[in-house]
N, C-alpha and C. Protein backbone atom coordinates (compact mmCIF):
# COMPACT_ATOMS: atom_id res chain seq x y z
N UNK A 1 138.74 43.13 69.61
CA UNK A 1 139.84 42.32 70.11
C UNK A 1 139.37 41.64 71.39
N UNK A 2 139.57 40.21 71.26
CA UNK A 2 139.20 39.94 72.73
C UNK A 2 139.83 39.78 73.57
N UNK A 3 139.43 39.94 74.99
CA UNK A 3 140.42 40.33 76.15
C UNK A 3 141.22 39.15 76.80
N UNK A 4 140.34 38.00 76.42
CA UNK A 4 140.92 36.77 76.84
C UNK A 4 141.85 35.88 75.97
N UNK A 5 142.56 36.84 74.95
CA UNK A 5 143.69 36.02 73.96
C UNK A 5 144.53 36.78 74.13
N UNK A 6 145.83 35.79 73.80
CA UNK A 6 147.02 37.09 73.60
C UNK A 6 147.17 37.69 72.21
N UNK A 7 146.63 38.54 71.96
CA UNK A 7 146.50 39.61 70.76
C UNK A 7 146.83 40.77 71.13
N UNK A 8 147.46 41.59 70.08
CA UNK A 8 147.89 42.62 69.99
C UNK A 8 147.54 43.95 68.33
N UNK A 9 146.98 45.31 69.22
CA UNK A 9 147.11 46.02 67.71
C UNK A 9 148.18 46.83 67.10
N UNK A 10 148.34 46.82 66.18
CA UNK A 10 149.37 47.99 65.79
C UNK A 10 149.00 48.34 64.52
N UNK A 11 149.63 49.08 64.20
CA UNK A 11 149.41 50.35 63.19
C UNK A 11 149.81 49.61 61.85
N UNK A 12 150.99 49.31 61.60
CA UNK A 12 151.26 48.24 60.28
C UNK A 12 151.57 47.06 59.89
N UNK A 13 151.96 46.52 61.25
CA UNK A 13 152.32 45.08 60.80
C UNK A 13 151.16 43.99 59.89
N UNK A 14 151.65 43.34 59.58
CA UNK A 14 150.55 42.33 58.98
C UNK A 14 149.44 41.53 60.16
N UNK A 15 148.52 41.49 59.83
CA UNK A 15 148.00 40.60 60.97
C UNK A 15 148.15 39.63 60.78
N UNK A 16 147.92 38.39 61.94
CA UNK A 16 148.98 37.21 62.15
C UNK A 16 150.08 37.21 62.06
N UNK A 17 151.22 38.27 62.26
CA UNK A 17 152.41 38.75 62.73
C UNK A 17 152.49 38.36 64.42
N UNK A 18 153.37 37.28 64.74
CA UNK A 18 154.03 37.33 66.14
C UNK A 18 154.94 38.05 66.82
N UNK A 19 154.39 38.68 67.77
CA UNK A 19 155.81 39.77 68.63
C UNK A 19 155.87 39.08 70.60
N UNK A 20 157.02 39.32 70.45
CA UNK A 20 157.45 39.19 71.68
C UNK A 20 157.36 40.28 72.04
N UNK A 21 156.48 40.77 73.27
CA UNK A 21 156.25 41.89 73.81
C UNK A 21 156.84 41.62 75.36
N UNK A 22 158.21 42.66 75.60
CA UNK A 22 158.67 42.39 76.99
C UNK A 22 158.47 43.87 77.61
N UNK A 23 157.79 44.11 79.20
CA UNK A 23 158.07 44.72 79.88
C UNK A 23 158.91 45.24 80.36
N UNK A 24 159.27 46.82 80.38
CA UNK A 24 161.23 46.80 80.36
C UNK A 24 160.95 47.19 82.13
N UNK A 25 160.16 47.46 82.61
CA UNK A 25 160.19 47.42 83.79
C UNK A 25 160.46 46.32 84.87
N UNK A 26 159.57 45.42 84.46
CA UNK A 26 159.79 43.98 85.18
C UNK A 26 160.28 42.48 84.13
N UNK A 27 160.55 43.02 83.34
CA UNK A 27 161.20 41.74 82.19
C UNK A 27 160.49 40.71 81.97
N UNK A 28 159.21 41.03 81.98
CA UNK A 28 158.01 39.91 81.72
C UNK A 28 158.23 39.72 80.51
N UNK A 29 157.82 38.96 79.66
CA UNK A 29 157.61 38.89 78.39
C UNK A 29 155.43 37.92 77.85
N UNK A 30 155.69 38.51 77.00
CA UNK A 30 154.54 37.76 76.20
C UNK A 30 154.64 37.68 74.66
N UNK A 31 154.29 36.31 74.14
CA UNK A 31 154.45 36.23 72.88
C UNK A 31 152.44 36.87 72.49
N UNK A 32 152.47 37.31 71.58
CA UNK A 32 151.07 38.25 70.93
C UNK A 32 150.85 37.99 70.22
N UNK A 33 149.89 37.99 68.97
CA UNK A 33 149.34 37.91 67.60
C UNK A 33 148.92 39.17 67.07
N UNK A 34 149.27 39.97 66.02
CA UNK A 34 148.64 40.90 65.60
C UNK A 34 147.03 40.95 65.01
N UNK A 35 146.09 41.44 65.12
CA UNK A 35 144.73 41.01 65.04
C UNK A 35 143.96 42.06 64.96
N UNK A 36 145.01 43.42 64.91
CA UNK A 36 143.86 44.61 64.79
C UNK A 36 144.84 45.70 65.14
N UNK A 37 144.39 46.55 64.11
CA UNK A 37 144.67 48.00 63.53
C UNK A 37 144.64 48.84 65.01
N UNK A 38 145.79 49.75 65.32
CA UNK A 38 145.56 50.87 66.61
C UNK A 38 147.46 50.87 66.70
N UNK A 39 147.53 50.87 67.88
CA UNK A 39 146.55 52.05 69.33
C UNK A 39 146.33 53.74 67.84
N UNK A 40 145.72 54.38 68.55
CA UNK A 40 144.98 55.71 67.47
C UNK A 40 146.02 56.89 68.78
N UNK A 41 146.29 56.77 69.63
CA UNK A 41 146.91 57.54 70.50
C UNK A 41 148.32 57.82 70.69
N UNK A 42 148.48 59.09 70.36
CA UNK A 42 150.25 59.71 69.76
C UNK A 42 151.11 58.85 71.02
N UNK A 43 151.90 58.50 70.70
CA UNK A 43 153.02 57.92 71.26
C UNK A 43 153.10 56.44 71.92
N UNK A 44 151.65 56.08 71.63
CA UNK A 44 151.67 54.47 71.77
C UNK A 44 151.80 53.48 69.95
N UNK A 45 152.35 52.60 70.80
CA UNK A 45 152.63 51.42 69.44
C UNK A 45 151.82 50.27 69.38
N UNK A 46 151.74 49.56 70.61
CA UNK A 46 150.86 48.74 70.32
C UNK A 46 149.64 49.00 71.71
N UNK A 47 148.42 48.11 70.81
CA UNK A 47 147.64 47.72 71.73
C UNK A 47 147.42 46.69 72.28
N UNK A 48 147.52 46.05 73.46
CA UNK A 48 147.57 44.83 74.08
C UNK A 48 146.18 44.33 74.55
N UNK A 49 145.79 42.86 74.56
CA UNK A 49 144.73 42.60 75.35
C UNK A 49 144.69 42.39 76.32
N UNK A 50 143.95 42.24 77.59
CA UNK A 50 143.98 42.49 78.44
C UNK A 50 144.66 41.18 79.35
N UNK A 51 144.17 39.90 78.55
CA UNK A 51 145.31 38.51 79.27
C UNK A 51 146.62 38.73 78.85
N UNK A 52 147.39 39.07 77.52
CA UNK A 52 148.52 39.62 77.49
C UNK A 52 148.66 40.96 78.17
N UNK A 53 148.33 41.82 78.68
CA UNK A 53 148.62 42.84 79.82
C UNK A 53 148.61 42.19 80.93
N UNK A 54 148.47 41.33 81.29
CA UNK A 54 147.95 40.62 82.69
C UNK A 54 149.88 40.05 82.79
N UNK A 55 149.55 38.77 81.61
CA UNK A 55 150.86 38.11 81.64
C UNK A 55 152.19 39.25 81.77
N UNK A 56 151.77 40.26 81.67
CA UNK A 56 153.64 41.16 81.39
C UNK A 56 153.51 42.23 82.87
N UNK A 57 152.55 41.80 83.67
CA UNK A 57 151.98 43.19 84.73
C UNK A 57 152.20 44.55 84.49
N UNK A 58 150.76 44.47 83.52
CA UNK A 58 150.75 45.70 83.47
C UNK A 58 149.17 46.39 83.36
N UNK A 59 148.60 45.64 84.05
CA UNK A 59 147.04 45.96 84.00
C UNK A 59 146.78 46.89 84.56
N UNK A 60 148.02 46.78 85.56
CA UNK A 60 147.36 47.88 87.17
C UNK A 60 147.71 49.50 86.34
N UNK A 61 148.33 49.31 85.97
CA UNK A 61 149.36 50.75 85.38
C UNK A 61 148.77 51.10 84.32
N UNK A 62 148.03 50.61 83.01
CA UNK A 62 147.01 50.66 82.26
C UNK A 62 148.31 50.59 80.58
N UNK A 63 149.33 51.42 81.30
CA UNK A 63 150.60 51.40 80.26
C UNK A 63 151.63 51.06 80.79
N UNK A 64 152.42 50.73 79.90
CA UNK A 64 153.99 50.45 80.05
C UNK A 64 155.13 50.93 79.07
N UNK A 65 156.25 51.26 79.25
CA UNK A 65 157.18 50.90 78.48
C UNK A 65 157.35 49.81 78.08
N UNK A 66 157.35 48.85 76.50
CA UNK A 66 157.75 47.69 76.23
C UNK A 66 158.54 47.67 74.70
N UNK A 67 158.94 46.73 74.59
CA UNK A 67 159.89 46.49 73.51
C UNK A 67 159.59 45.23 73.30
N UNK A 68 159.76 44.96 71.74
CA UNK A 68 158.88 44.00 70.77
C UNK A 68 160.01 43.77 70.21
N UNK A 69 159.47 42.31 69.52
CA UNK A 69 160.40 42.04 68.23
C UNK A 69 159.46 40.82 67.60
N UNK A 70 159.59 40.93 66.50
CA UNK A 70 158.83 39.74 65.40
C UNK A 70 159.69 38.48 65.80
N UNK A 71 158.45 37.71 66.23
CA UNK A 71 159.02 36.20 66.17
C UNK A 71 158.26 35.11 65.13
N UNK A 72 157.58 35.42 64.51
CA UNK A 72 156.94 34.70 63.24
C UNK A 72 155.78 35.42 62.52
């Protein structure tokens, strides 16, 4: 996955699936692309790249609470 797109992994969606990924901490949002199979770690959903972690601030923190929804 590269770090400089907004891509995102998850476990089943289709790839090329769009999600709105919002930060419930600071109400950032980022629109994502699905592009790869993960996170592999119990209680995470998705995996973010690192310019979409950037856009929602959440680089410093490494995780977040966020909430998604399919937008295409």
């Amino acid at each position: 996955m590269s770090s400089s797109t907004l891509t995102a992994a998850h476990r089943s969606l289709a790839f090329g699936t769009r999600l709105k990924v919002t930060n419930r901490h600071n109400g950032r949002s980022v629109v994502v692309r699905v592009n790869d199979r993960g996170p592999f770690i119990r209680g995470r959903v998705l995996d973010l790249s690192r310019a979409a972690a950037q856009n929602i601030g959440m680089v410093a923190s490494g995780t977040a609470s966020v909430c998604y929804q399919v937008v295409g």
